[in-house]
N, C-alpha and C. Protein backbone atom coordinates (compact mmCIF):
# COMPACT_ATOMS: atom_id res chain seq x y z
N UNK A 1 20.59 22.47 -3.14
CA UNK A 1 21.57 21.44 -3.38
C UNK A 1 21.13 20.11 -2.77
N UNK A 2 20.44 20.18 -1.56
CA UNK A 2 20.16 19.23 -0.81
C UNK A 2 18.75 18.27 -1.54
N UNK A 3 17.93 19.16 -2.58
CA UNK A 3 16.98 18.73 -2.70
C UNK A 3 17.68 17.68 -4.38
N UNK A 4 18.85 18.58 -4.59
CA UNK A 4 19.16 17.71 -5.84
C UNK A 4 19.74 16.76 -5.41
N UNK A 5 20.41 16.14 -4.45
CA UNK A 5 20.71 15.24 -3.93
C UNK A 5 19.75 13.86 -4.10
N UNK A 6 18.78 14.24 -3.53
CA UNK A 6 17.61 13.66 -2.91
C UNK A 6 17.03 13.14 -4.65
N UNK A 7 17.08 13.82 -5.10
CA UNK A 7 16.46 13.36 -6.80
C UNK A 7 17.59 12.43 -7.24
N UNK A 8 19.08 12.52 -7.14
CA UNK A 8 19.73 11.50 -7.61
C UNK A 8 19.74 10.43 -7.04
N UNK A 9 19.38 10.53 -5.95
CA UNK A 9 19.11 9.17 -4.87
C UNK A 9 18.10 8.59 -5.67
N UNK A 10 16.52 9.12 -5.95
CA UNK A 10 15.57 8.72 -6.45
C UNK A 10 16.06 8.05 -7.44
N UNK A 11 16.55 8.44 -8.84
CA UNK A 11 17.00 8.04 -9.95
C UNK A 11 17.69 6.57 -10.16
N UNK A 12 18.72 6.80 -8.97
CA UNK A 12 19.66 5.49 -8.91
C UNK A 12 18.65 4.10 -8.36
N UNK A 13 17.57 4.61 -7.21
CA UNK A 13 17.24 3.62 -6.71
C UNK A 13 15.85 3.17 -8.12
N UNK A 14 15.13 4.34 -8.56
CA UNK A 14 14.41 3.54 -9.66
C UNK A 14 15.08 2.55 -10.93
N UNK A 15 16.41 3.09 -11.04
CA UNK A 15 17.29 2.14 -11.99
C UNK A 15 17.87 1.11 -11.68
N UNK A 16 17.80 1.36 -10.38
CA UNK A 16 18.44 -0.52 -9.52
C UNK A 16 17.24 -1.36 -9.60
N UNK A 17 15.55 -1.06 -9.70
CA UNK A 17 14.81 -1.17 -9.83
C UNK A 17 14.61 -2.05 -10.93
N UNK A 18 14.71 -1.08 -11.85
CA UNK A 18 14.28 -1.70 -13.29
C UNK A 18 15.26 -2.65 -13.81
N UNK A 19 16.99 -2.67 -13.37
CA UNK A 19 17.80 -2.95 -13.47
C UNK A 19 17.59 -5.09 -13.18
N UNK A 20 16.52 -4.66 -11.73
CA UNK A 20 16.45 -6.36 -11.48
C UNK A 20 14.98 -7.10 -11.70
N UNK A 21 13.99 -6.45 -12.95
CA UNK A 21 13.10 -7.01 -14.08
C UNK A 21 14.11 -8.66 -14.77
N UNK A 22 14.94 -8.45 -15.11
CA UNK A 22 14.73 -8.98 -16.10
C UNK A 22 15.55 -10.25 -15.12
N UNK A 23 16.35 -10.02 -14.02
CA UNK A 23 17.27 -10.83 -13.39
C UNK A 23 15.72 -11.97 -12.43
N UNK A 24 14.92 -11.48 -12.31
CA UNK A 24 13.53 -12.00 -11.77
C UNK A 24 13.59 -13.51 -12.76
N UNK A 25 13.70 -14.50 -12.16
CA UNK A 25 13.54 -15.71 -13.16
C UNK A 25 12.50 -17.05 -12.63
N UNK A 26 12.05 -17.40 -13.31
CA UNK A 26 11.03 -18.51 -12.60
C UNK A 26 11.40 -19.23 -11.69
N UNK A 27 12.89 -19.70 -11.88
CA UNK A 27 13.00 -20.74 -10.69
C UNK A 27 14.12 -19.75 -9.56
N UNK A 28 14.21 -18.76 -9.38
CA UNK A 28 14.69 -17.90 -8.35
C UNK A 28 13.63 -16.99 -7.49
N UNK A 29 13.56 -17.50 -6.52
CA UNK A 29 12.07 -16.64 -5.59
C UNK A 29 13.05 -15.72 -4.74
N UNK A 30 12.45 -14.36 -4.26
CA UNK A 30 13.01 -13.35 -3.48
C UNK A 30 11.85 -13.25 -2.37
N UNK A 31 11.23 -13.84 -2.50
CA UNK A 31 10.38 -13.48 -1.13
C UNK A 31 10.02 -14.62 -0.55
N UNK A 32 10.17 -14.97 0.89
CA UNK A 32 9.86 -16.06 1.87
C UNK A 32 8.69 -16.92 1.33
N UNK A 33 9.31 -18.19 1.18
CA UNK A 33 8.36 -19.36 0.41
C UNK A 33 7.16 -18.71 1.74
N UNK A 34 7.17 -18.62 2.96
CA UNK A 34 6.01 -18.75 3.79
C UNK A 34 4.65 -17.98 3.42
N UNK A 35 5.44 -16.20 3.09
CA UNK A 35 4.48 -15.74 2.13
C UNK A 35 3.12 -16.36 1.23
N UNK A 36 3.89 -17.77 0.41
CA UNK A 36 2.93 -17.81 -0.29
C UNK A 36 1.35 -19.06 0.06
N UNK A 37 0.33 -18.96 -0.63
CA UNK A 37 -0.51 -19.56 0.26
C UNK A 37 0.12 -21.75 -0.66
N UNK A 38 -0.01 -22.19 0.40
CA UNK A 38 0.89 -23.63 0.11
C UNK A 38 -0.55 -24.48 -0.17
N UNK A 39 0.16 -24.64 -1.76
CA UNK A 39 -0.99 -25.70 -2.59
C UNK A 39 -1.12 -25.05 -3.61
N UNK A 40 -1.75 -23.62 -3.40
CA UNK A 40 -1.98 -22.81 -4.36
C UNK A 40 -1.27 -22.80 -5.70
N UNK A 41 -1.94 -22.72 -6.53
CA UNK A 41 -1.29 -22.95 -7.89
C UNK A 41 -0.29 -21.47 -8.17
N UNK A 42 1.06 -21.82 -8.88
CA UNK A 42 1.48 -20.72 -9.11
C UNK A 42 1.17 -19.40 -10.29
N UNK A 43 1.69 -18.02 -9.71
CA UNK A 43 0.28 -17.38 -10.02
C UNK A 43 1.55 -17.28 -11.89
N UNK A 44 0.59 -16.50 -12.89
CA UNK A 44 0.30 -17.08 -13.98
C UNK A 44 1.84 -15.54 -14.63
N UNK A 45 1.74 -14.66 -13.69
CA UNK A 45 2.76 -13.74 -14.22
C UNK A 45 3.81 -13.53 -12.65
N UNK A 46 4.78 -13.29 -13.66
CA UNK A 46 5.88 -13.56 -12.46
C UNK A 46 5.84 -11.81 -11.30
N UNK A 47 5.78 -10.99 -11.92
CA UNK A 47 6.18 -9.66 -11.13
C UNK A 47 5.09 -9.05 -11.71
N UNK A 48 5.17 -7.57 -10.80
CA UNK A 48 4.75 -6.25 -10.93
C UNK A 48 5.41 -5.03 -10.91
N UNK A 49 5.53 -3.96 -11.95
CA UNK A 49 5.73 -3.40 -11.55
C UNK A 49 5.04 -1.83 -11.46
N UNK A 50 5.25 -1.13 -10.64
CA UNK A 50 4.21 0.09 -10.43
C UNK A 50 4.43 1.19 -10.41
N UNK A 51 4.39 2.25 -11.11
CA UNK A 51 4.57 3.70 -11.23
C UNK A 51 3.53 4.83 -10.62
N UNK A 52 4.13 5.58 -9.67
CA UNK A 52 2.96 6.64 -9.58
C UNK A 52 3.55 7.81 -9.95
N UNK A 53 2.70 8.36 -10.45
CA UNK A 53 2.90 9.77 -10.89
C UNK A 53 2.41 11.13 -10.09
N UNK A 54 1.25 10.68 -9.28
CA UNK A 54 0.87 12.24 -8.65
C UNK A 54 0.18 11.00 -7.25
N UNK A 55 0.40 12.11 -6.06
CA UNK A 55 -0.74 11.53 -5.07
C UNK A 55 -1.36 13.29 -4.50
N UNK A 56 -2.66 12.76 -4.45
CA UNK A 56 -3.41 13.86 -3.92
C UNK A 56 -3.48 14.09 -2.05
N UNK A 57 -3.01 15.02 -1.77
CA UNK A 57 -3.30 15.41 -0.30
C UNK A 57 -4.21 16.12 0.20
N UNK A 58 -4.64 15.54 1.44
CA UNK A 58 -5.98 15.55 1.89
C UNK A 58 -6.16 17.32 2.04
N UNK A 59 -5.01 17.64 2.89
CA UNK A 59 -4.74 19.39 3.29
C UNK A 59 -4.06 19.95 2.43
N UNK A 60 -3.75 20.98 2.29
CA UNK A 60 -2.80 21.45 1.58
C UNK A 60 -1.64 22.41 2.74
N UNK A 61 -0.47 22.20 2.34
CA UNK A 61 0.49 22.03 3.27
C UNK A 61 1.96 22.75 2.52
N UNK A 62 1.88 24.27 2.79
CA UNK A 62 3.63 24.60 1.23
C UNK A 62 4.47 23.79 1.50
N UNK A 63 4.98 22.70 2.58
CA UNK A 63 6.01 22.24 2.59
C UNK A 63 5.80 20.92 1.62
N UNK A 64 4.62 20.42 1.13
CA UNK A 64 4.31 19.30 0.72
C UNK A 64 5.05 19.40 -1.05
N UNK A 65 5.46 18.70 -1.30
CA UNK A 65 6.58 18.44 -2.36
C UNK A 65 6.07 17.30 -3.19
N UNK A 66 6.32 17.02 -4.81
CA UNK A 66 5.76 16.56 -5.62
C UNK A 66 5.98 14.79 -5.18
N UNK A 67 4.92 13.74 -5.08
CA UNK A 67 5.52 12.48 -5.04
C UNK A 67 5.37 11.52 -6.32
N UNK A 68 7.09 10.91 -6.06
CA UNK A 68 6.64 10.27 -7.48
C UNK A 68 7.25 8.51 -6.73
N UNK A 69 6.78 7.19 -7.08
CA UNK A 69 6.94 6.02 -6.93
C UNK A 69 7.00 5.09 -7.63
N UNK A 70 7.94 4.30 -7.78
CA UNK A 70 8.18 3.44 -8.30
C UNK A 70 8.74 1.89 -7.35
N UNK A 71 7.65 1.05 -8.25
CA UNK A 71 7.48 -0.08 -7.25
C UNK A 71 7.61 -1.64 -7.77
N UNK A 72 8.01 -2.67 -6.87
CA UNK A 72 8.44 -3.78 -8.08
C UNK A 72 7.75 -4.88 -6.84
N UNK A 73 7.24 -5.70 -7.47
CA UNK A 73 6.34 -6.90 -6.95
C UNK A 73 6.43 -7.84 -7.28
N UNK A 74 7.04 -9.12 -6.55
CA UNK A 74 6.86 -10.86 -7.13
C UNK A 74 5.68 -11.43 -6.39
N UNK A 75 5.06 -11.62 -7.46
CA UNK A 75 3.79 -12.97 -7.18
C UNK A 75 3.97 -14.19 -6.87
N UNK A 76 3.17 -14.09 -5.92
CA UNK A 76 3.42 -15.50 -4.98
C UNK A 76 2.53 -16.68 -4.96
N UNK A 77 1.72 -17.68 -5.14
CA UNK A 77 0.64 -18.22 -5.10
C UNK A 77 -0.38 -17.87 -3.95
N UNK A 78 -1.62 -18.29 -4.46
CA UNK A 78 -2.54 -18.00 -3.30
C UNK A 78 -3.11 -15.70 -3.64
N UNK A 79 -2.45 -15.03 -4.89
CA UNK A 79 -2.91 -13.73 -4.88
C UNK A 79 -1.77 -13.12 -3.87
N UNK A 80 -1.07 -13.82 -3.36
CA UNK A 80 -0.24 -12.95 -2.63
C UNK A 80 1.19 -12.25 -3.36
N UNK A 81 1.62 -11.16 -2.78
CA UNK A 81 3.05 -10.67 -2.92
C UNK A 81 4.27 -9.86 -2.46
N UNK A 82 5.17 -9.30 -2.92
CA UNK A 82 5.91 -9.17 -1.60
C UNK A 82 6.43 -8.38 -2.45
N UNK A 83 7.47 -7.06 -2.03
CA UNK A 83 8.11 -6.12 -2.62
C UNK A 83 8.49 -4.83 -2.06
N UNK A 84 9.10 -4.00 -3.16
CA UNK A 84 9.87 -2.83 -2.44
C UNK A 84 9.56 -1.85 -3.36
N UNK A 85 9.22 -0.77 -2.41
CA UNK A 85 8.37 0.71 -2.99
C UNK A 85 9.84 1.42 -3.23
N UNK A 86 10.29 2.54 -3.81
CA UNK A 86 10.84 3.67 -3.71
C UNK A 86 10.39 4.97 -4.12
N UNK A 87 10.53 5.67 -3.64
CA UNK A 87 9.34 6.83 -3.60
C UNK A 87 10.56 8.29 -2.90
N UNK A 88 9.90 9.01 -3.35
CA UNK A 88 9.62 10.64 -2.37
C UNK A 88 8.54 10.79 -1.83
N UNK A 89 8.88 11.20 -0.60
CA UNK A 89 7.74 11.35 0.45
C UNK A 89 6.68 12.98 0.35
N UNK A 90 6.29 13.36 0.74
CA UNK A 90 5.37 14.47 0.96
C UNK A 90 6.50 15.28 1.25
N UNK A 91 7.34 15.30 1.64
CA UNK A 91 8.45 16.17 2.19
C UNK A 91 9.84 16.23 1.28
N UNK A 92 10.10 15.75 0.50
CA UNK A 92 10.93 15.25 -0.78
C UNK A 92 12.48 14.54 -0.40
N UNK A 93 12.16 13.76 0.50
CA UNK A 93 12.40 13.04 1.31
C UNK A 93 12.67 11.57 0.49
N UNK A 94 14.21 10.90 0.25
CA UNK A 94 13.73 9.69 -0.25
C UNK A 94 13.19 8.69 0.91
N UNK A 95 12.82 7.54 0.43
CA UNK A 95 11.82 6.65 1.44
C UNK A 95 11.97 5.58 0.34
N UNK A 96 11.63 4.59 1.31
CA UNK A 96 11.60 3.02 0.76
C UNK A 96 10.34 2.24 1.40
N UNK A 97 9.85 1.38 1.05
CA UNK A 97 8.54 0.66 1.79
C UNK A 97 8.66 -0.47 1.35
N UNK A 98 9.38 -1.83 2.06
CA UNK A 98 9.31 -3.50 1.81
C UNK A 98 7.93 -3.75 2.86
N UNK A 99 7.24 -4.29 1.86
CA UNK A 99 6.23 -5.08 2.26
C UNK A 99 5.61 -6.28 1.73
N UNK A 100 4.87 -7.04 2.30
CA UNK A 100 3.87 -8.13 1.92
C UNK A 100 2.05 -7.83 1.69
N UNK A 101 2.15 -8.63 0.71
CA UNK A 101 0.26 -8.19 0.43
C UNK A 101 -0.69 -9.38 0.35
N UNK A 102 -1.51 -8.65 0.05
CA UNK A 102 -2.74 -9.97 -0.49
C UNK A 102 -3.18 -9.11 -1.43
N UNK A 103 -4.05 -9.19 -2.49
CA UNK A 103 -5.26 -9.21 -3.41
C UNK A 103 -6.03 -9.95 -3.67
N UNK A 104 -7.27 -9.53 -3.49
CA UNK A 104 -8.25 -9.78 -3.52
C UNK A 104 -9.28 -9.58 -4.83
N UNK A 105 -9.56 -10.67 -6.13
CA UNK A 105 -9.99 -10.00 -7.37
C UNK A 105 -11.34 -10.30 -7.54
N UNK A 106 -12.24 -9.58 -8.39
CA UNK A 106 -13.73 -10.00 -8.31
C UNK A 106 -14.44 -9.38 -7.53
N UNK A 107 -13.96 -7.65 -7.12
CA UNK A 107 -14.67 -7.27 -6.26
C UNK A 107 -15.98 -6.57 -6.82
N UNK A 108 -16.79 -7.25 -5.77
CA UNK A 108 -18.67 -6.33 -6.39
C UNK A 108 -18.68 -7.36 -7.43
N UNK A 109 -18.46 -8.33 -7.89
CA UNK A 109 -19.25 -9.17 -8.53
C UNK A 109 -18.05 -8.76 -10.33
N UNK A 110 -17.34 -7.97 -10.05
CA UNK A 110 -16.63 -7.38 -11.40
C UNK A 110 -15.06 -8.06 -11.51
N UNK A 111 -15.09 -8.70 -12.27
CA UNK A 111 -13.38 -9.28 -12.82
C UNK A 111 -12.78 -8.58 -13.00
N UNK A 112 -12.66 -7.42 -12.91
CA UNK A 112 -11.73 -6.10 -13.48
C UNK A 112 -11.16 -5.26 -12.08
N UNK A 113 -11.93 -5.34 -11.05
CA UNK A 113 -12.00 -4.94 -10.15
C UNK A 113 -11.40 -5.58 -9.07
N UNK A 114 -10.20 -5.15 -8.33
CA UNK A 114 -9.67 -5.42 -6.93
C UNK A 114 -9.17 -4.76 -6.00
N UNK A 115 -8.68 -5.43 -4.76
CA UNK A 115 -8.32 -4.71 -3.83
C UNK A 115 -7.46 -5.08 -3.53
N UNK A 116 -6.23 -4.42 -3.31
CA UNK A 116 -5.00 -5.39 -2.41
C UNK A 116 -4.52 -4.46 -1.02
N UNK A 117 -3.84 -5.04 0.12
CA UNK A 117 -3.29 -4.66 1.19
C UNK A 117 -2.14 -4.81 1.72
N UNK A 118 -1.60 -3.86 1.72
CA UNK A 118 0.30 -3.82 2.12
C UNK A 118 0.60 -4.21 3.69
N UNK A 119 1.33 -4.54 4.16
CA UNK A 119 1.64 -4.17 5.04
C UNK A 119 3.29 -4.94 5.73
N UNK A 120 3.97 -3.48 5.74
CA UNK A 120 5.28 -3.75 5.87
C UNK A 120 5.85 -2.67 7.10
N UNK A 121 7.34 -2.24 6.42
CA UNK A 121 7.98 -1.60 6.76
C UNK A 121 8.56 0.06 6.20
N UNK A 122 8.10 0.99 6.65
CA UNK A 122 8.86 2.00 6.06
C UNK A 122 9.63 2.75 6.78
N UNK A 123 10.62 3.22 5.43
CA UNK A 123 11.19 4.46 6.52
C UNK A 123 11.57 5.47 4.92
N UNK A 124 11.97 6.18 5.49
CA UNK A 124 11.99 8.16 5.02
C UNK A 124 11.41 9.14 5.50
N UNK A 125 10.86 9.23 6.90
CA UNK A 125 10.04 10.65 7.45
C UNK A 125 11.31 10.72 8.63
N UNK A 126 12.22 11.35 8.50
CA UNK A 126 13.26 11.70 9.07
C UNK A 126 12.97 13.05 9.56
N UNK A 127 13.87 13.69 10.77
CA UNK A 127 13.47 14.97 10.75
C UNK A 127 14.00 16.00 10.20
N UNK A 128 12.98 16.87 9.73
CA UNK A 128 11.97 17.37 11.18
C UNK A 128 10.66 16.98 10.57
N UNK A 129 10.47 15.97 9.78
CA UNK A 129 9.51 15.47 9.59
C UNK A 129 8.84 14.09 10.14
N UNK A 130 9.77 13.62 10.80
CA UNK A 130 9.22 12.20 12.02
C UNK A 130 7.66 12.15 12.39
N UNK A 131 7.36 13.37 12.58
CA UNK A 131 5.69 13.25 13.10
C UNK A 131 5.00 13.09 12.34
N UNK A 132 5.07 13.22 11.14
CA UNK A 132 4.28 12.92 9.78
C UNK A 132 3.70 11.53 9.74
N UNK A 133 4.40 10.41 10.07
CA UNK A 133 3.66 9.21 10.05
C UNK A 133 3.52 8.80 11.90
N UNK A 134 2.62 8.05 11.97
CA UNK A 134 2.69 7.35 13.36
C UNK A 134 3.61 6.13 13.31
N UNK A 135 3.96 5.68 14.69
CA UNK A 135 4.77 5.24 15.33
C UNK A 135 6.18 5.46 14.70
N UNK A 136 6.69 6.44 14.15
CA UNK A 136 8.24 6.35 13.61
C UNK A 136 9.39 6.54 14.62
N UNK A 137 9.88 5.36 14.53
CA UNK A 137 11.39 5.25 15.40
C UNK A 137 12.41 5.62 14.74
N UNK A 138 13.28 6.93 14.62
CA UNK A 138 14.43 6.95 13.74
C UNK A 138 14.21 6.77 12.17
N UNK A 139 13.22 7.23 11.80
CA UNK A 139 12.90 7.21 10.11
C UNK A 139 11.63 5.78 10.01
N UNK A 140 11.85 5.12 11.07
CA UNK A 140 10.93 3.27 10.98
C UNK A 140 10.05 3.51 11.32
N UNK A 141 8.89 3.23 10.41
CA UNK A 141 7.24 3.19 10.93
C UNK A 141 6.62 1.62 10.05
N UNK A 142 5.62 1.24 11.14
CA UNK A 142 4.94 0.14 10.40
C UNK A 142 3.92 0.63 9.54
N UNK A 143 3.34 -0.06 8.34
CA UNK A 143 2.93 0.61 7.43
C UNK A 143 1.70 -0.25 6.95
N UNK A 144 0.47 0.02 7.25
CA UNK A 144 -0.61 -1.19 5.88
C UNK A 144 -1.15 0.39 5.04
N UNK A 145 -1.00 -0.50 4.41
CA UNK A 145 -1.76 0.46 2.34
C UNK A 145 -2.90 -0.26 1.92
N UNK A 146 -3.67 -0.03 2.28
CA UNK A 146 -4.80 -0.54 1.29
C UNK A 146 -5.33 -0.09 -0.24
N UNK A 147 -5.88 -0.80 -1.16
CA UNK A 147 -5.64 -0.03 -2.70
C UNK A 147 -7.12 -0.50 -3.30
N UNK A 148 -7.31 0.46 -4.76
CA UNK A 148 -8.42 -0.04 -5.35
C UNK A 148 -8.31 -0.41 -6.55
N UNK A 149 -8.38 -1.23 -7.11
CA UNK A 149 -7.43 -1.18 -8.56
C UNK A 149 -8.45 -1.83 -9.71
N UNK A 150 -8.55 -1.15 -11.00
CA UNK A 150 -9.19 -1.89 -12.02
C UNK A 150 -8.85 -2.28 -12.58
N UNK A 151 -8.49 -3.16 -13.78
CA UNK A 151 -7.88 -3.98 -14.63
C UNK A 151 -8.11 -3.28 -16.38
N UNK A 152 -7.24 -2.52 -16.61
CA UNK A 152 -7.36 -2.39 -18.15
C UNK A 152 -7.30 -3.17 -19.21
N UNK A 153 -6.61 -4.40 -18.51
CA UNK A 153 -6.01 -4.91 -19.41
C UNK A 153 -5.53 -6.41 -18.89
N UNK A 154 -5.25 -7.22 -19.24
CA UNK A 154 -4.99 -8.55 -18.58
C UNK A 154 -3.05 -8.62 -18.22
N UNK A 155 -2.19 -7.24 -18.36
CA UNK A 155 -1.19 -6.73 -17.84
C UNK A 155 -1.06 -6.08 -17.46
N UNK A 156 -2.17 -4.82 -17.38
CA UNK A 156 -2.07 -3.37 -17.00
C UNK A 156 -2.94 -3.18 -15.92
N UNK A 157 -2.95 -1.95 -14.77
CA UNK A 157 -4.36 -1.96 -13.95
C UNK A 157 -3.86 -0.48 -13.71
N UNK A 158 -4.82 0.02 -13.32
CA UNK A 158 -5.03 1.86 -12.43
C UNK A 158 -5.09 1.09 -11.16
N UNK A 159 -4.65 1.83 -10.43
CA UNK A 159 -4.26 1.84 -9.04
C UNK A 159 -4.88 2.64 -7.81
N UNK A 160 -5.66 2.97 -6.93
CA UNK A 160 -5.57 3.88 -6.29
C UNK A 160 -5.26 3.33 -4.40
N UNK A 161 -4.18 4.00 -3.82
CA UNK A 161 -3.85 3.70 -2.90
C UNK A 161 -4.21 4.86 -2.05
N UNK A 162 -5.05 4.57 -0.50
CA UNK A 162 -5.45 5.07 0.31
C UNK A 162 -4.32 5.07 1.57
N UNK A 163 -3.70 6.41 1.94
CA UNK A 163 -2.36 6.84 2.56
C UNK A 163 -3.21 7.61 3.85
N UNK A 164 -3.82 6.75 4.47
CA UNK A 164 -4.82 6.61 6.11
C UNK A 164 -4.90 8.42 5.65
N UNK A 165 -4.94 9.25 6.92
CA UNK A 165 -5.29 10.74 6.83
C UNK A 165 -4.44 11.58 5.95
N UNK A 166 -3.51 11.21 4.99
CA UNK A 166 -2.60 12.11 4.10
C UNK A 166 -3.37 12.40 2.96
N UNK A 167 -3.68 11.23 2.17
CA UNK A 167 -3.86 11.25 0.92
C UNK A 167 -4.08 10.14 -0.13
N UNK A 168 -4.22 10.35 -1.53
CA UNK A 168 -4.12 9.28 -2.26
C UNK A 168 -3.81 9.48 -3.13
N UNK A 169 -2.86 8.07 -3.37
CA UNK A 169 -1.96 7.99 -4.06
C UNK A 169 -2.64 6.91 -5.62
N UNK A 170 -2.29 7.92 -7.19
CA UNK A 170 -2.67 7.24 -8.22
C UNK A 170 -1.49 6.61 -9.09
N UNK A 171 -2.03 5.30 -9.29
CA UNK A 171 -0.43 4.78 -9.93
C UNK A 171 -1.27 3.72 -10.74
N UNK A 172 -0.15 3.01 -11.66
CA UNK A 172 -0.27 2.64 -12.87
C UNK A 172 0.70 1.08 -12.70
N UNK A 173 -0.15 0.10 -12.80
CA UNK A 173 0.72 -0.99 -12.55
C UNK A 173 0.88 -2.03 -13.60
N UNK A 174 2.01 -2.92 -14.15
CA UNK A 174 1.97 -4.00 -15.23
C UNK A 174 2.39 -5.07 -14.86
N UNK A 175 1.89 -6.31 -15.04
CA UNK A 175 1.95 -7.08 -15.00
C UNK A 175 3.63 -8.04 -15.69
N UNK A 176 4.03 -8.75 -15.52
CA UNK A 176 5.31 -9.32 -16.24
C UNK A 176 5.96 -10.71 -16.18
């Protein structure tokens, strides 16, 4: 019962999600003008948003439970951006992750090719799962994600996010 809970939580928060696509408007910013780099031209698509479907774990673990994420991103000038993950955790656990990034494009000499780096706030490793991430206070841990991402498409990219000693996480991101 507890675990169906936990899936309607998921549901509601991916539909509040998708729900504020279209409310995203050029002249309304959600993330701290400071964020962005000042001068920088503004970047050319307004949001992101990001789906994962499977992440691979490093161990294998029976308590470890299917993760699925869904993620929404405003672009900021300067390659930067800012946003909010919702996810199930390794533990099926809902969880949230607001953070700020950079990307970095042109990696190895390839236009298709980048890297970007999170680093925010999470919480969902509640117990008796608290020890699962480091430093968690009451569900709160600080969080950087680093990622590898190729470009399919001049809206679309593959994703791969490196989750320090857990795992990695494959997701699917579009441009908007």
């Amino acid at each position: 019962m507890k675990l169906l809970a936990h899936s309607k939580i998921q549901v509601i928060l991916c539909a509040l999600a998708l729900a504020a696509l279209p409310a995203m408007s050029q002249e309304t910013r959600y993330c701290p003008s400071f964020l962005g780099v000042k001068g920088a031209a503004e970047p050319v698509k307004r949001g992101e948003i990001t789906f994962s479907p499977y992440t691979h774990h490093w161990s294998h673990n029976p308590e470890h439970k299917h993760v699925v994420l869904l993620a929404l991103d405003e672009q900021l000038p300067g390659n930067r951006f800012c946003g909010v993950s919702f996810f199930s955790n390794s533990f099926g656990q809902p969880s949230v992750y607001l953070y700020a990034g950079q990307q970095f494009n042109g990696l190895l000499g390839s236009p298709k090719l980048f890297v970007k780096v999170t680093a925010g706030i999470l919480y969902g490793y509640v117990a008796p799962y608290e020890d699962k991430v480091p430093l968690n206070h009451h569900g709160f841990s600080p969080a950087i994600i680093p990622s590898l991402g190729y470009k399919i498409s001049p809206q679309d990219s593959l994703q791969m996010k490196i989750l320090g000693n857990a795992g990695l996480m494959f997701s699917w991101g579009r441009l908007f």
